[in-house]
C-alpha atoms as a PDB file:
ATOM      1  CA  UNK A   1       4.886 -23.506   1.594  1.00  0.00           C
ATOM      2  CA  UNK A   2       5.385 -20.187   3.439  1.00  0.00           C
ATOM      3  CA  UNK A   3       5.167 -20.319   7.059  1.00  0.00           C
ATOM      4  CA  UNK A   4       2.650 -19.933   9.308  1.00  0.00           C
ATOM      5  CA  UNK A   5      -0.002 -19.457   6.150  1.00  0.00           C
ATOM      6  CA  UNK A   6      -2.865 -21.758   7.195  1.00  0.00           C
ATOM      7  CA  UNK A   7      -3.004 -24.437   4.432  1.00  0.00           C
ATOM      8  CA  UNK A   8      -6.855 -24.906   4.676  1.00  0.00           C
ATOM      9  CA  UNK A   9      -8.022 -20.925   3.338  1.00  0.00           C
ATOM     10  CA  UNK A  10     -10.093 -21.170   0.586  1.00  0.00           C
ATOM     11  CA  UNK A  11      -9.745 -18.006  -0.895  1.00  0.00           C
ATOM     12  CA  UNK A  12     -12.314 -16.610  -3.612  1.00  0.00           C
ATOM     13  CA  UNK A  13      -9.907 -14.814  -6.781  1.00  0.00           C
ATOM     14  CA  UNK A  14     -11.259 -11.584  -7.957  1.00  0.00           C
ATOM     15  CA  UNK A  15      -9.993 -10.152 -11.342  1.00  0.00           C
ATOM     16  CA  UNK A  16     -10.717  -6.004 -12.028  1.00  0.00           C
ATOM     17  CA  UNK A  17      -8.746  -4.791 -15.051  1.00  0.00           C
ATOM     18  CA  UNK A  18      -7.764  -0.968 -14.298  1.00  0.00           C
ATOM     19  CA  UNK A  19     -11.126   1.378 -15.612  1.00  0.00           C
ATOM     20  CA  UNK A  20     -10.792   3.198 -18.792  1.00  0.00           C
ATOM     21  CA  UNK A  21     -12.521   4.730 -21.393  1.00  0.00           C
ATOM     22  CA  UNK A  22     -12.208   1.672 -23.589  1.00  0.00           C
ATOM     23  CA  UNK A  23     -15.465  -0.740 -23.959  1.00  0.00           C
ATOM     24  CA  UNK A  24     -15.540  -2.304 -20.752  1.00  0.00           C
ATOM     25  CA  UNK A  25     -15.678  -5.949 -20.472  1.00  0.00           C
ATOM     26  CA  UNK A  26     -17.717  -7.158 -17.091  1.00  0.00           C
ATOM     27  CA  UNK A  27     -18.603 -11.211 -16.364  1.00  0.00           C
ATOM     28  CA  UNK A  28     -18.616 -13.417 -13.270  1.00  0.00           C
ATOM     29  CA  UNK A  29     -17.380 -16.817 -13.956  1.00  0.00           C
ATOM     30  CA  UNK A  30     -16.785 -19.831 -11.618  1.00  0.00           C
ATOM     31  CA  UNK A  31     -13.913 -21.920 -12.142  1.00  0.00           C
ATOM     32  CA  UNK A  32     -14.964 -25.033 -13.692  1.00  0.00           C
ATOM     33  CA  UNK A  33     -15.217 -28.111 -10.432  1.00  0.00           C
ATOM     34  CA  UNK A  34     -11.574 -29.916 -10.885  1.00  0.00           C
ATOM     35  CA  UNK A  35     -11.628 -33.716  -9.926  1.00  0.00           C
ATOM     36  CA  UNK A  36     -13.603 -34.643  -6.528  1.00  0.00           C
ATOM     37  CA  UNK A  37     -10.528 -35.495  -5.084  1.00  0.00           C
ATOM     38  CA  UNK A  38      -8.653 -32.069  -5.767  1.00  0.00           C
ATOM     39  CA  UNK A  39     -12.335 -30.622  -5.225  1.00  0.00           C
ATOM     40  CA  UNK A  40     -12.558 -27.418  -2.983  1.00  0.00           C
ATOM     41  CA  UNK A  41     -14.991 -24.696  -3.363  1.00  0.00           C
ATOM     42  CA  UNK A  42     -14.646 -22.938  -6.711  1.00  0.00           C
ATOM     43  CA  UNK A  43     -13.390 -20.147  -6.713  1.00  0.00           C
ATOM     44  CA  UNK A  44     -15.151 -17.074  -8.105  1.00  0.00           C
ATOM     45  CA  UNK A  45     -13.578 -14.812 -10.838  1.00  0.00           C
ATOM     46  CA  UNK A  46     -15.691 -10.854 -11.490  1.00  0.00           C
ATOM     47  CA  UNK A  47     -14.132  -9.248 -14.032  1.00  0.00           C
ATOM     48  CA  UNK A  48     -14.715  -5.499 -15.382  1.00  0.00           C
ATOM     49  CA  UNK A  49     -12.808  -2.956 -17.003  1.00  0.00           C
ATOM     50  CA  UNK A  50     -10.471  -2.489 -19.693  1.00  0.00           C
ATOM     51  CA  UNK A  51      -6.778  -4.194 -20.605  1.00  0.00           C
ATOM     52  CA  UNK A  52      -4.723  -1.191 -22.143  1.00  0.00           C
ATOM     53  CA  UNK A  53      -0.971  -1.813 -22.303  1.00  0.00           C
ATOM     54  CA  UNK A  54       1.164  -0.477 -19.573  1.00  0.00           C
ATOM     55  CA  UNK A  55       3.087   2.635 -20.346  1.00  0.00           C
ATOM     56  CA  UNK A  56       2.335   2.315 -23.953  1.00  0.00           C
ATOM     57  CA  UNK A  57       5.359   2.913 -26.097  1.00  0.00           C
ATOM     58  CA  UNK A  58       7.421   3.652 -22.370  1.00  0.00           C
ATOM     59  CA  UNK A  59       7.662   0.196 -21.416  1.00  0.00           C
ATOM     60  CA  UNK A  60       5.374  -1.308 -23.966  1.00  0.00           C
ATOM     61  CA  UNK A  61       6.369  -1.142 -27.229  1.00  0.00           C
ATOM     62  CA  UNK A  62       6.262  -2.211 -30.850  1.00  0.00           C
ATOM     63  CA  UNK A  63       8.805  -5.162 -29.489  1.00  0.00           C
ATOM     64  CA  UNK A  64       8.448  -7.847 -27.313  1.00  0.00           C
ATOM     65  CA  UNK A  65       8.351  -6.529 -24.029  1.00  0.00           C
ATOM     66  CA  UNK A  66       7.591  -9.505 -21.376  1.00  0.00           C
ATOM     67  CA  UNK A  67       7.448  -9.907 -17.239  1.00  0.00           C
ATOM     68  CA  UNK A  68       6.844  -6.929 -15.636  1.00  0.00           C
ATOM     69  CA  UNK A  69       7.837  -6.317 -12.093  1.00  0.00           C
ATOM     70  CA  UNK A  70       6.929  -2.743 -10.029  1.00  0.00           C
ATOM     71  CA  UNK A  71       8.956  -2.197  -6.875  1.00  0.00           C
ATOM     72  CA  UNK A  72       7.091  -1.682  -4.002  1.00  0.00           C
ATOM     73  CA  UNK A  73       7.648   2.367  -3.802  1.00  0.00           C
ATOM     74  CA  UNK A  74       6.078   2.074  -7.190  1.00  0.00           C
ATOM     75  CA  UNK A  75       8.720   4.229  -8.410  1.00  0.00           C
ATOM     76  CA  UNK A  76      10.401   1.984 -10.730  1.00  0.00           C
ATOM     77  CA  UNK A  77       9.629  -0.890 -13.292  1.00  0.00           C
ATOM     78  CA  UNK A  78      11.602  -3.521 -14.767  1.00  0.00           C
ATOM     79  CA  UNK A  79      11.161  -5.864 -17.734  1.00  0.00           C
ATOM     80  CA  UNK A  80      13.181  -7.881 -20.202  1.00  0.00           C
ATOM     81  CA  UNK A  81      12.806  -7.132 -24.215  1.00  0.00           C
ATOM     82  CA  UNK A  82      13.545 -10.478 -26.505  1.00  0.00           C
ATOM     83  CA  UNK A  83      14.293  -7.656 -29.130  1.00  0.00           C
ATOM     84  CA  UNK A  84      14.524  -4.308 -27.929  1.00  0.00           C
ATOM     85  CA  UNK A  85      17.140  -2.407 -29.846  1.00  0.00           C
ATOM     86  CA  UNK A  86      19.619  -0.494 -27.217  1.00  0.00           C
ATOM     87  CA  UNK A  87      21.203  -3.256 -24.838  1.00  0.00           C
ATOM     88  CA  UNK A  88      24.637  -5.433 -24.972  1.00  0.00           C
ATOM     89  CA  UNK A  89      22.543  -8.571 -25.773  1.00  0.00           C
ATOM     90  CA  UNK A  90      19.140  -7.547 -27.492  1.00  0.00           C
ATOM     91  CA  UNK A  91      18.180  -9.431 -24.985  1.00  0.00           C
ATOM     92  CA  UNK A  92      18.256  -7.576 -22.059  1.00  0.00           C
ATOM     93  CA  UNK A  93      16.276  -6.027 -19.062  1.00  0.00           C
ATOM     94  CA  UNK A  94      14.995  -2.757 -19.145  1.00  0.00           C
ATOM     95  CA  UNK A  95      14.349  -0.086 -16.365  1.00  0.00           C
ATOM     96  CA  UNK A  96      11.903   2.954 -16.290  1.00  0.00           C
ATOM     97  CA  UNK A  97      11.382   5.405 -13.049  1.00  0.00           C
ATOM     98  CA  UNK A  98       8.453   7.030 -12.270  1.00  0.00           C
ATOM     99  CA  UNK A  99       8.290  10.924 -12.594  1.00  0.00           C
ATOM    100  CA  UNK A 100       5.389  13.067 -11.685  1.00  0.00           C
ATOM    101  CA  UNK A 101       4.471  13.521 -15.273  1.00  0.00           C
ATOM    102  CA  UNK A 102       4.678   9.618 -15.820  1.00  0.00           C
ATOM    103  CA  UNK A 103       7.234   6.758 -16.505  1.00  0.00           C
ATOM    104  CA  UNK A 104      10.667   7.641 -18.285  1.00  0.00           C
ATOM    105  CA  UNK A 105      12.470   6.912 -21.094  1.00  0.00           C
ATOM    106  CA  UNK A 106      13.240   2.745 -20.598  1.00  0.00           C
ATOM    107  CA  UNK A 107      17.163   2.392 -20.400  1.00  0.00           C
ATOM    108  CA  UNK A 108      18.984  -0.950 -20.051  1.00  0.00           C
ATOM    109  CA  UNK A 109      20.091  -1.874 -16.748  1.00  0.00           C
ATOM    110  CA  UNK A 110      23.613  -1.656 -15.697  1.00  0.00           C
ATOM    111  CA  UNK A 111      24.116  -5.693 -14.714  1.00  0.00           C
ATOM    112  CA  UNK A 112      23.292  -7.104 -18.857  1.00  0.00           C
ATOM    113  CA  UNK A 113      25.341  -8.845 -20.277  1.00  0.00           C
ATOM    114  CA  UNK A 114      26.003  -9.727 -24.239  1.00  0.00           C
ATOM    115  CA  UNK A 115      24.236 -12.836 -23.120  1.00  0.00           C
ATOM    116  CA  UNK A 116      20.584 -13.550 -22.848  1.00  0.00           C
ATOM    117  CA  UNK A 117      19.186 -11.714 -19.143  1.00  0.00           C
ATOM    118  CA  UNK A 118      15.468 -11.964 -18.657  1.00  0.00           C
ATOM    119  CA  UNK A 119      12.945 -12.518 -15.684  1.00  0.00           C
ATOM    120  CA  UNK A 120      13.712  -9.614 -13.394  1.00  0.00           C
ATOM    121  CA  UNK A 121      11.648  -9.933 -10.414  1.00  0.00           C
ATOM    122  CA  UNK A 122      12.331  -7.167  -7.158  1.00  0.00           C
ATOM    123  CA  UNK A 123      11.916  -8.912  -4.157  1.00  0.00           C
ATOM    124  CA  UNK A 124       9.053  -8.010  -1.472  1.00  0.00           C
ATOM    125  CA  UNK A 125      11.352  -4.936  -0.053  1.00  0.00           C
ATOM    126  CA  UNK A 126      12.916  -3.896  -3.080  1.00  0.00           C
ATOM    127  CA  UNK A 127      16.977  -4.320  -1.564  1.00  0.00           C
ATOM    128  CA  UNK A 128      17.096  -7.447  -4.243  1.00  0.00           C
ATOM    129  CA  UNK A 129      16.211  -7.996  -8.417  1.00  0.00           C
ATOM    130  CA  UNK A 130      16.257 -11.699  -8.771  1.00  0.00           C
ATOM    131  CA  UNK A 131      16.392 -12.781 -12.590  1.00  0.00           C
ATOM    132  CA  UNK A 132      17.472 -15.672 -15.035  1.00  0.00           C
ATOM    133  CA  UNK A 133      20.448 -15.741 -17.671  1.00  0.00           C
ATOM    134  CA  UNK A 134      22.721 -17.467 -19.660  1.00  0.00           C
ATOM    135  CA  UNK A 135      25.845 -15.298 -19.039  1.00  0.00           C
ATOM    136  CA  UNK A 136      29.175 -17.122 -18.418  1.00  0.00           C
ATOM    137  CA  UNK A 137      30.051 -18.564 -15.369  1.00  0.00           C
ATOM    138  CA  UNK A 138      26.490 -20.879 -14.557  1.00  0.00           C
ATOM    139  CA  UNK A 139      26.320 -24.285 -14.554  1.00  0.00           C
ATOM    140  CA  UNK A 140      23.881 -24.726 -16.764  1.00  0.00           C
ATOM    141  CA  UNK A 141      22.347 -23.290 -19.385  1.00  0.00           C
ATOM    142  CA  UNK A 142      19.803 -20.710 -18.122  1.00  0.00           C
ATOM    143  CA  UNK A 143      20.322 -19.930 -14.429  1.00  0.00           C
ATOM    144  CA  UNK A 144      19.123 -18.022 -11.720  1.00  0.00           C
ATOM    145  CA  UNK A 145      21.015 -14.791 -10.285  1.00  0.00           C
ATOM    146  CA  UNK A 146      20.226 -11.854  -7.674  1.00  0.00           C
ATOM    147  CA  UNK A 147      21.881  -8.343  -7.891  1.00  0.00           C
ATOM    148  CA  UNK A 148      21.383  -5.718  -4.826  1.00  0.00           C
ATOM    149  CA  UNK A 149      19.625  -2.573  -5.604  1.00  0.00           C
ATOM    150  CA  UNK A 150      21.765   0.362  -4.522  1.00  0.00           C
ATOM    151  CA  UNK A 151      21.681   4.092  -3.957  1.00  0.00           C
ATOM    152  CA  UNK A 152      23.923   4.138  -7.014  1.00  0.00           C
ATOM    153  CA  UNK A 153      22.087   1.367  -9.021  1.00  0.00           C
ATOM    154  CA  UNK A 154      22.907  -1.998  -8.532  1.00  0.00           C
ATOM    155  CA  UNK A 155      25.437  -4.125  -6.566  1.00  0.00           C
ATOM    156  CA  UNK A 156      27.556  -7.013  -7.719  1.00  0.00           C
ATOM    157  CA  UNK A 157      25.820  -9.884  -9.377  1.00  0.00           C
ATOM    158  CA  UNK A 158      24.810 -13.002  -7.392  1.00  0.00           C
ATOM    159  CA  UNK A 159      24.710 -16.746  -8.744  1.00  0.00           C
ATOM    160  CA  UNK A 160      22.026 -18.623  -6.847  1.00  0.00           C
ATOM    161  CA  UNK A 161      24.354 -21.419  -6.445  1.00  0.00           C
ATOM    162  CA  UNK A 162      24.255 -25.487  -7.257  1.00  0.00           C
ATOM    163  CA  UNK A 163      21.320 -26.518  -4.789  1.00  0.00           C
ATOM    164  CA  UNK A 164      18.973 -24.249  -6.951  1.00  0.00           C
ATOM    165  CA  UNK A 165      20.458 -24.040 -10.382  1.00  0.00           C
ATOM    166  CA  UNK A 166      21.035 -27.311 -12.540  1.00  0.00           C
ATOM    167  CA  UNK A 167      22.767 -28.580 -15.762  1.00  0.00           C
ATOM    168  CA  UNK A 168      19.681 -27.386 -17.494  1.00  0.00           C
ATOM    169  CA  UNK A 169      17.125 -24.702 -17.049  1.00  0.00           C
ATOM    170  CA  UNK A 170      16.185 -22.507 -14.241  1.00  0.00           C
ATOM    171  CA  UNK A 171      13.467 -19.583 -15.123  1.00  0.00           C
ATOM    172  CA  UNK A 172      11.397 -16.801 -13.580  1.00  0.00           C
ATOM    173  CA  UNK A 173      12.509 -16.632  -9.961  1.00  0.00           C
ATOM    174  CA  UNK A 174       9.699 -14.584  -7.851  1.00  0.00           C
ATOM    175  CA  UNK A 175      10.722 -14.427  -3.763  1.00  0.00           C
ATOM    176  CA  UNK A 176       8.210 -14.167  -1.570  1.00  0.00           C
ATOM    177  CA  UNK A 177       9.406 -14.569   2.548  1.00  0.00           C
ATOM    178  CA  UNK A 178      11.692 -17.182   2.421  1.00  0.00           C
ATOM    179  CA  UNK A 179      10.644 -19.046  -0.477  1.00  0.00           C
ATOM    180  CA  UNK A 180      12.017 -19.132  -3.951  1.00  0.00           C
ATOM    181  CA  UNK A 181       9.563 -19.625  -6.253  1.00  0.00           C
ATOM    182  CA  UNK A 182      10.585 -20.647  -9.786  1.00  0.00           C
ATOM    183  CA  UNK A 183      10.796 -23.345 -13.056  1.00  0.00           C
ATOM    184  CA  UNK A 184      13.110 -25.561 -14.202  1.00  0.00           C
ATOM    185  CA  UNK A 185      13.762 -28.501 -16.092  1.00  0.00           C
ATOM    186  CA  UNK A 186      16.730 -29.743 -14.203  1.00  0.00           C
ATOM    187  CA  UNK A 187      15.279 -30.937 -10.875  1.00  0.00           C
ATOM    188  CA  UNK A 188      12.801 -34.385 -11.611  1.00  0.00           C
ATOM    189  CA  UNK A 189       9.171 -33.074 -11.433  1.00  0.00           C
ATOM    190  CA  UNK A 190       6.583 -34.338 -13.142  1.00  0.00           C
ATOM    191  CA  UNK A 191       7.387 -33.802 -17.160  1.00  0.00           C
ATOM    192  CA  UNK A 192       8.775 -30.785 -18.769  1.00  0.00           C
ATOM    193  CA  UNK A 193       9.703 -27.362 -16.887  1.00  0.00           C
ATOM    194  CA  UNK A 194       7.622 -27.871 -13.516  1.00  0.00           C
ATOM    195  CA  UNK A 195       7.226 -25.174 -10.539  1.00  0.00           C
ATOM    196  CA  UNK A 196       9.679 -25.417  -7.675  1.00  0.00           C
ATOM    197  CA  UNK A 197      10.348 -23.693  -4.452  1.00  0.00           C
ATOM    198  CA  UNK A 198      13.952 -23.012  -2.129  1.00  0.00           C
ATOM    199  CA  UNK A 199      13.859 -21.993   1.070  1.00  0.00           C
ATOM    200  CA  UNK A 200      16.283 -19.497   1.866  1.00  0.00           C
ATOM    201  CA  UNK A 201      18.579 -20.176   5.497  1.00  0.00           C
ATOM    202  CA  UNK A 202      21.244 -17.818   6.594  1.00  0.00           C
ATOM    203  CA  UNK A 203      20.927 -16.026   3.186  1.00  0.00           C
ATOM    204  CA  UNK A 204      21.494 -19.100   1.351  1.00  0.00           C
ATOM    205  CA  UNK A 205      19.139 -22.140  -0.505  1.00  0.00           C
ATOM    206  CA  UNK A 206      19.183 -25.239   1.358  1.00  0.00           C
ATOM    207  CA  UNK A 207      16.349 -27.350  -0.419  1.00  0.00           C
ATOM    208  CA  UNK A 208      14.724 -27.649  -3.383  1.00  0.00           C
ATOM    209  CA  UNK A 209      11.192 -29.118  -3.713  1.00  0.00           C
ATOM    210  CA  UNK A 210       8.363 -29.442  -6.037  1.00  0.00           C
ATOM    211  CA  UNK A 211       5.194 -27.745  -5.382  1.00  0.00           C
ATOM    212  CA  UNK A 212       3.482 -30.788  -4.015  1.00  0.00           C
ATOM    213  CA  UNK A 213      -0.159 -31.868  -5.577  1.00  0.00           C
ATOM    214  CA  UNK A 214      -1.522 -31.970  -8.796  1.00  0.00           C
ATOM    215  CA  UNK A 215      -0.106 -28.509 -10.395  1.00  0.00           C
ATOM    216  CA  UNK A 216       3.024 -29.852 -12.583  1.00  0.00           C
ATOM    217  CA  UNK A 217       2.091 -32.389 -14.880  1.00  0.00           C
ATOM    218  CA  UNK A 218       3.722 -33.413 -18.338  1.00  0.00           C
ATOM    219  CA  UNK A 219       3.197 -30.526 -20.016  1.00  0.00           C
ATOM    220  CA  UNK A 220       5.044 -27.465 -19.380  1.00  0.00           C
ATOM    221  CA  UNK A 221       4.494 -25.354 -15.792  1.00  0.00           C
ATOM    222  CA  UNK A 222       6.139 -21.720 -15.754  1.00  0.00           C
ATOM    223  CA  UNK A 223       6.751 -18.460 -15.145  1.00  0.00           C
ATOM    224  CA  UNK A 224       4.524 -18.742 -11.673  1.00  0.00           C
ATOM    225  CA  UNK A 225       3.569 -16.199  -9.409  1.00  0.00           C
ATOM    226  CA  UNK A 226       2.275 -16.203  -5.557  1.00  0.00           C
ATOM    227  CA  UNK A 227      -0.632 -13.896  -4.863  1.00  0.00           C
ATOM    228  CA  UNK A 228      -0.828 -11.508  -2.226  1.00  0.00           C
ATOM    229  CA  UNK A 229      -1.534 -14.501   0.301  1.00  0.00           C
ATOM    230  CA  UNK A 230       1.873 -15.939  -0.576  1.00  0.00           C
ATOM    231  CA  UNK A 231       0.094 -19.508  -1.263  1.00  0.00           C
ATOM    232  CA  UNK A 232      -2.257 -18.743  -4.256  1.00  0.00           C
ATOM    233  CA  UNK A 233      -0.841 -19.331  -7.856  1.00  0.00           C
ATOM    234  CA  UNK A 234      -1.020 -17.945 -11.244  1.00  0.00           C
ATOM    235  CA  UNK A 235       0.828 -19.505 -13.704  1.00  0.00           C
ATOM    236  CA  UNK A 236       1.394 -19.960 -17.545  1.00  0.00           C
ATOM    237  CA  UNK A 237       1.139 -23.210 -18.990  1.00  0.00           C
ATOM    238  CA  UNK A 238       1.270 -25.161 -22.253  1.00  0.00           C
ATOM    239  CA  UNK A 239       1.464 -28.624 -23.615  1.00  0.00           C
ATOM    240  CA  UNK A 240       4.623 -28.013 -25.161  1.00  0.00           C
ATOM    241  CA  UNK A 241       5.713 -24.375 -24.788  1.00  0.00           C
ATOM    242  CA  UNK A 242       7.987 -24.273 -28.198  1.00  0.00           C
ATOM    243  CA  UNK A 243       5.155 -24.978 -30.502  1.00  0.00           C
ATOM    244  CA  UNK A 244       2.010 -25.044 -28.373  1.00  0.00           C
ATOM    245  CA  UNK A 245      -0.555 -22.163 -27.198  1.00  0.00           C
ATOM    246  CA  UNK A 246       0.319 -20.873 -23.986  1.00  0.00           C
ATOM    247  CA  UNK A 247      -2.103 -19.481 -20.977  1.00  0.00           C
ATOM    248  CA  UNK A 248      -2.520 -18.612 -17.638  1.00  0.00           C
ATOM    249  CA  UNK A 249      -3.883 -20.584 -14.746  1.00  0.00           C
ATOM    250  CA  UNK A 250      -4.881 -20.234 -11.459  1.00  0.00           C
ATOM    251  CA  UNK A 251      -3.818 -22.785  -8.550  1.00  0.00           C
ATOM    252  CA  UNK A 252      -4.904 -22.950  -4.989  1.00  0.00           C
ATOM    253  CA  UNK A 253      -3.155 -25.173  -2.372  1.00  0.00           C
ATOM    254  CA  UNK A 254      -5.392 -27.258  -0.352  1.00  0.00           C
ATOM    255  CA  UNK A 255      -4.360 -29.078   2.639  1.00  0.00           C
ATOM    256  CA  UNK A 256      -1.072 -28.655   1.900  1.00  0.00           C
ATOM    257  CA  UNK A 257      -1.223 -29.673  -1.829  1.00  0.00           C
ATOM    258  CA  UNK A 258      -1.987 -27.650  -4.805  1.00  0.00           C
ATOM    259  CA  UNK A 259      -4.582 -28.686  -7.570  1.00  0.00           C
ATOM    260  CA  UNK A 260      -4.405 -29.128 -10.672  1.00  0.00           C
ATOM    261  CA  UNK A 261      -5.194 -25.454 -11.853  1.00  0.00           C
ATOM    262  CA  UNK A 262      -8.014 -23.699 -13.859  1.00  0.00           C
ATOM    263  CA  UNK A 263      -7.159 -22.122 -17.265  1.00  0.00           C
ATOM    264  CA  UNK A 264      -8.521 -18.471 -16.831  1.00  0.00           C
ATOM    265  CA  UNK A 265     -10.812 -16.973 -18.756  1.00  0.00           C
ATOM    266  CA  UNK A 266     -10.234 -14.787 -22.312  1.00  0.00           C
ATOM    267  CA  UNK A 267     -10.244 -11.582 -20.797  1.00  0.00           C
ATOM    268  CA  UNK A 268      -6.941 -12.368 -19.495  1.00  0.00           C
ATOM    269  CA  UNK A 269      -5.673 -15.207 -21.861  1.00  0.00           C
ATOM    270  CA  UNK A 270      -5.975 -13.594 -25.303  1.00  0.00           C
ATOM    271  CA  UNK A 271      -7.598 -15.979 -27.744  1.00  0.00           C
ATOM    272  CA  UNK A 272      -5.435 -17.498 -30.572  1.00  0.00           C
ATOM    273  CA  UNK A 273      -2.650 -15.696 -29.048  1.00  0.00           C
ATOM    274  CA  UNK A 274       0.301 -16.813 -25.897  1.00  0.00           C
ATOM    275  CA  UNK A 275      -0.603 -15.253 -22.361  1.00  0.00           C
ATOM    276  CA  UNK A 276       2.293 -15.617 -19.909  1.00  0.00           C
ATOM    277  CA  UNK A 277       4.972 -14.342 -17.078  1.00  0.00           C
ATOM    278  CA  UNK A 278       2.330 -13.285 -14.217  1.00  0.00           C
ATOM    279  CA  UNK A 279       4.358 -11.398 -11.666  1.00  0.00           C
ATOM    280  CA  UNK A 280       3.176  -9.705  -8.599  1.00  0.00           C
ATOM    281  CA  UNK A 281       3.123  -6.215  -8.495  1.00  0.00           C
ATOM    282  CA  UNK A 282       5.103  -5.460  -4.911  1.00  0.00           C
ATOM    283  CA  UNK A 283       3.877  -1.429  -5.146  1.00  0.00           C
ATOM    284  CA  UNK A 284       0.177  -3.087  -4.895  1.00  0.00           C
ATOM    285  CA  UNK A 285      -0.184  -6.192  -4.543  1.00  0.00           C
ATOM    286  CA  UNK A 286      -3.943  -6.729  -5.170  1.00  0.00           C
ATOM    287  CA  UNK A 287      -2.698  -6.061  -8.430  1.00  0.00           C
ATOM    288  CA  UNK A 288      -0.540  -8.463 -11.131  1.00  0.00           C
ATOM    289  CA  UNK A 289       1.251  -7.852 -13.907  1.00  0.00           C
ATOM    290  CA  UNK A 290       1.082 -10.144 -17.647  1.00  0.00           C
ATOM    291  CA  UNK A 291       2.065 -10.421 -20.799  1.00  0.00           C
ATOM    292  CA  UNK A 292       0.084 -11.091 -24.081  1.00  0.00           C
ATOM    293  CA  UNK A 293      -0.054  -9.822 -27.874  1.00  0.00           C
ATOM    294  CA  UNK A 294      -3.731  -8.507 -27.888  1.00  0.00           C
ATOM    295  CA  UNK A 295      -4.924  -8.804 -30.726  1.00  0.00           C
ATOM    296  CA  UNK A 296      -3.130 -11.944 -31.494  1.00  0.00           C
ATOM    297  CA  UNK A 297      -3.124 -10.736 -34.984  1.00  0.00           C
ATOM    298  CA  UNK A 298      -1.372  -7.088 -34.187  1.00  0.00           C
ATOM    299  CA  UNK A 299       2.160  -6.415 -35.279  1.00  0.00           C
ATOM    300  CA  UNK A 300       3.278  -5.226 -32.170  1.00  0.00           C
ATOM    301  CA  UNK A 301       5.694  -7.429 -29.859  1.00  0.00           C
ATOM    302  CA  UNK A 302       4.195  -8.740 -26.787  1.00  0.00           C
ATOM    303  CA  UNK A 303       2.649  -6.289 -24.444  1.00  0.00           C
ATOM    304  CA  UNK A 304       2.240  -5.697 -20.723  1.00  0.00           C
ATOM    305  CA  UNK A 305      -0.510  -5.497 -18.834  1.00  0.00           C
ATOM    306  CA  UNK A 306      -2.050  -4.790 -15.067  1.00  0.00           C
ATOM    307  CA  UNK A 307      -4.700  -6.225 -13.742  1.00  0.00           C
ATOM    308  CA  UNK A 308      -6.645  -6.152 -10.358  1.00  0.00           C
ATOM    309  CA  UNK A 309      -6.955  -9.306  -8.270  1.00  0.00           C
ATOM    310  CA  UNK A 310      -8.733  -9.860  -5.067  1.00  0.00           C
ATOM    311  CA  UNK A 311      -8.590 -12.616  -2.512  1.00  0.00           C
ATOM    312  CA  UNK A 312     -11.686 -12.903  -0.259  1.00  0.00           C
ATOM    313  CA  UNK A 313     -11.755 -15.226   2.076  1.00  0.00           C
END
């Protein structure tokens, strides 16, 4: 919970892909009633526009390019590639700056490793990139790291430390205020990877706690992002995320517990296709960031996308 948000807002969620010249898609659907005891006013999704890839063949490209994050001077973007030829790992996070003619030539950033690095998320002033990996020296197998941004580039890199990374799995860190928001299979929850928060004191994590409510549940919770109200969720889920369809949902806390979470609609999730890592796009953040294969039957790597979202109270 962040403070001082007011537990009982029931905002309404308001989805506007960016317009284009492409077909444009435009519906008004209500998030189907959850149980009556997780029951608060549905909220109401408008959607119109187009979904073009971000920086096509920039940042998206014919590999798997996944969870985007935009600082908030807009000026630079950051992303991981499962594949992406270039890196020490070919798995590695990738950086592009804005130019006035548009986004540069992707490089790899300067803190990858030959291991697996993935998740980058800037923090809500840009000083910090939070992300996940597997490099030598964790505790566990994939954990959670921070490196400063610099003048220069990029300070030394951070381990999160023992109270927030486990034996096991820590993924998709996103820090909004004071609170770490993130998934991992290492700390209890409710079944598989689950959605957890940290508060940060004196610069370090002192707790760890499950997002109370009905929003983890035996299937697998992840890669979760606050909205611009710092309590509202999207988030990907899936039954079992190494064989299973995965999609995104939306999640609103109510009196201080979160339900259970609406599967959005298929302008966002891409039918017959995985639509994941939601991330908050710090340079506007009425806006989010995804990533899908649209069509599910293109031979392109995952995309990334932008799309519009509105709270309205």
């Amino acid at each position: 919970m962040i403070a001082g948000m007011n537990t009982h807002l029931k905002p309404t969620i308001s989805f506007r892909a960016p317009h284009g010249p492409q077909a444009s898609m435009r519906a008004t659907f209500l998030l189907a009633a959850l149980p009556l005891a997780a029951l608060a006013a549905p909220a109401a999704v408008d959607i119109s526009g187009d979904t073009r890839e971000f920086a096509p063949d920039i940042i998206s490209t014919r590999y798997a390019d996944v969870r985007l994050t935009i600082s908030p001077d807009g000026m630079t973007a950051m992303w991981f590639s499962r594949n992406r030829p270039g890196g020490p790992g070919g798995y590695d996070i990738w950086m592009s700056r804005r130019k006035v003619t548009g986004w540069a030539e992707a490089v790899p950033v300067s803190f990858n490793t030959a291991s697996r690095d993935f998740d980058p998320a800037f923090s809500r002033d840009g000083r910090l990139v939070y992300f996940a990996s597997d490099r030598t020296g964790g505790v566990g197998g994939d954990d959670l790291y921070r490196v400063a941004v610099t003048k220069n580039g990029f300070g030394a890199v951070e381990h999160l430390g023992n109270v927030v990374n486990t034996a096991r799995n820590e993924w998709a860190p996103m820090m909004f205020g004071s609170t770490l928001l993130f998934a991992s299979d290492g700390h209890g929850g409710a079944g598989r990877m689950d959605l957890f928060t940290a508060k940060t004191r004196k610069e370090r994590f002192d707790s760890v706690e499950a997002l109370p409510g009905a929003v983890n549940t035996p299937a697998d919770e992840f890669d979760a992002t606050f909205l611009s109200d710092g309590v509202s969720l999207i988030f990907s889920r899936a039954d079992n995320l190494e064989k299973d369809p995965v999609a995104l949902f939306y999640s609103d806390r109510i009196d201080g517990r979160y339900l259970a979470g609406k599967r959005l609609f298929d302008a966002i999730n891409t039918p017959r296709s995985d639509t994941y890592a939601p991330m908050l796009d710090w340079s506007d953040p009425n806006y989010i960031t995804f990533t899908t294969r649209r069509p599910a039957a293109s031979l392109r790597g995952a995309d990334l996308y932008r799309v519009e979202v509105r709270l309205r109270q």
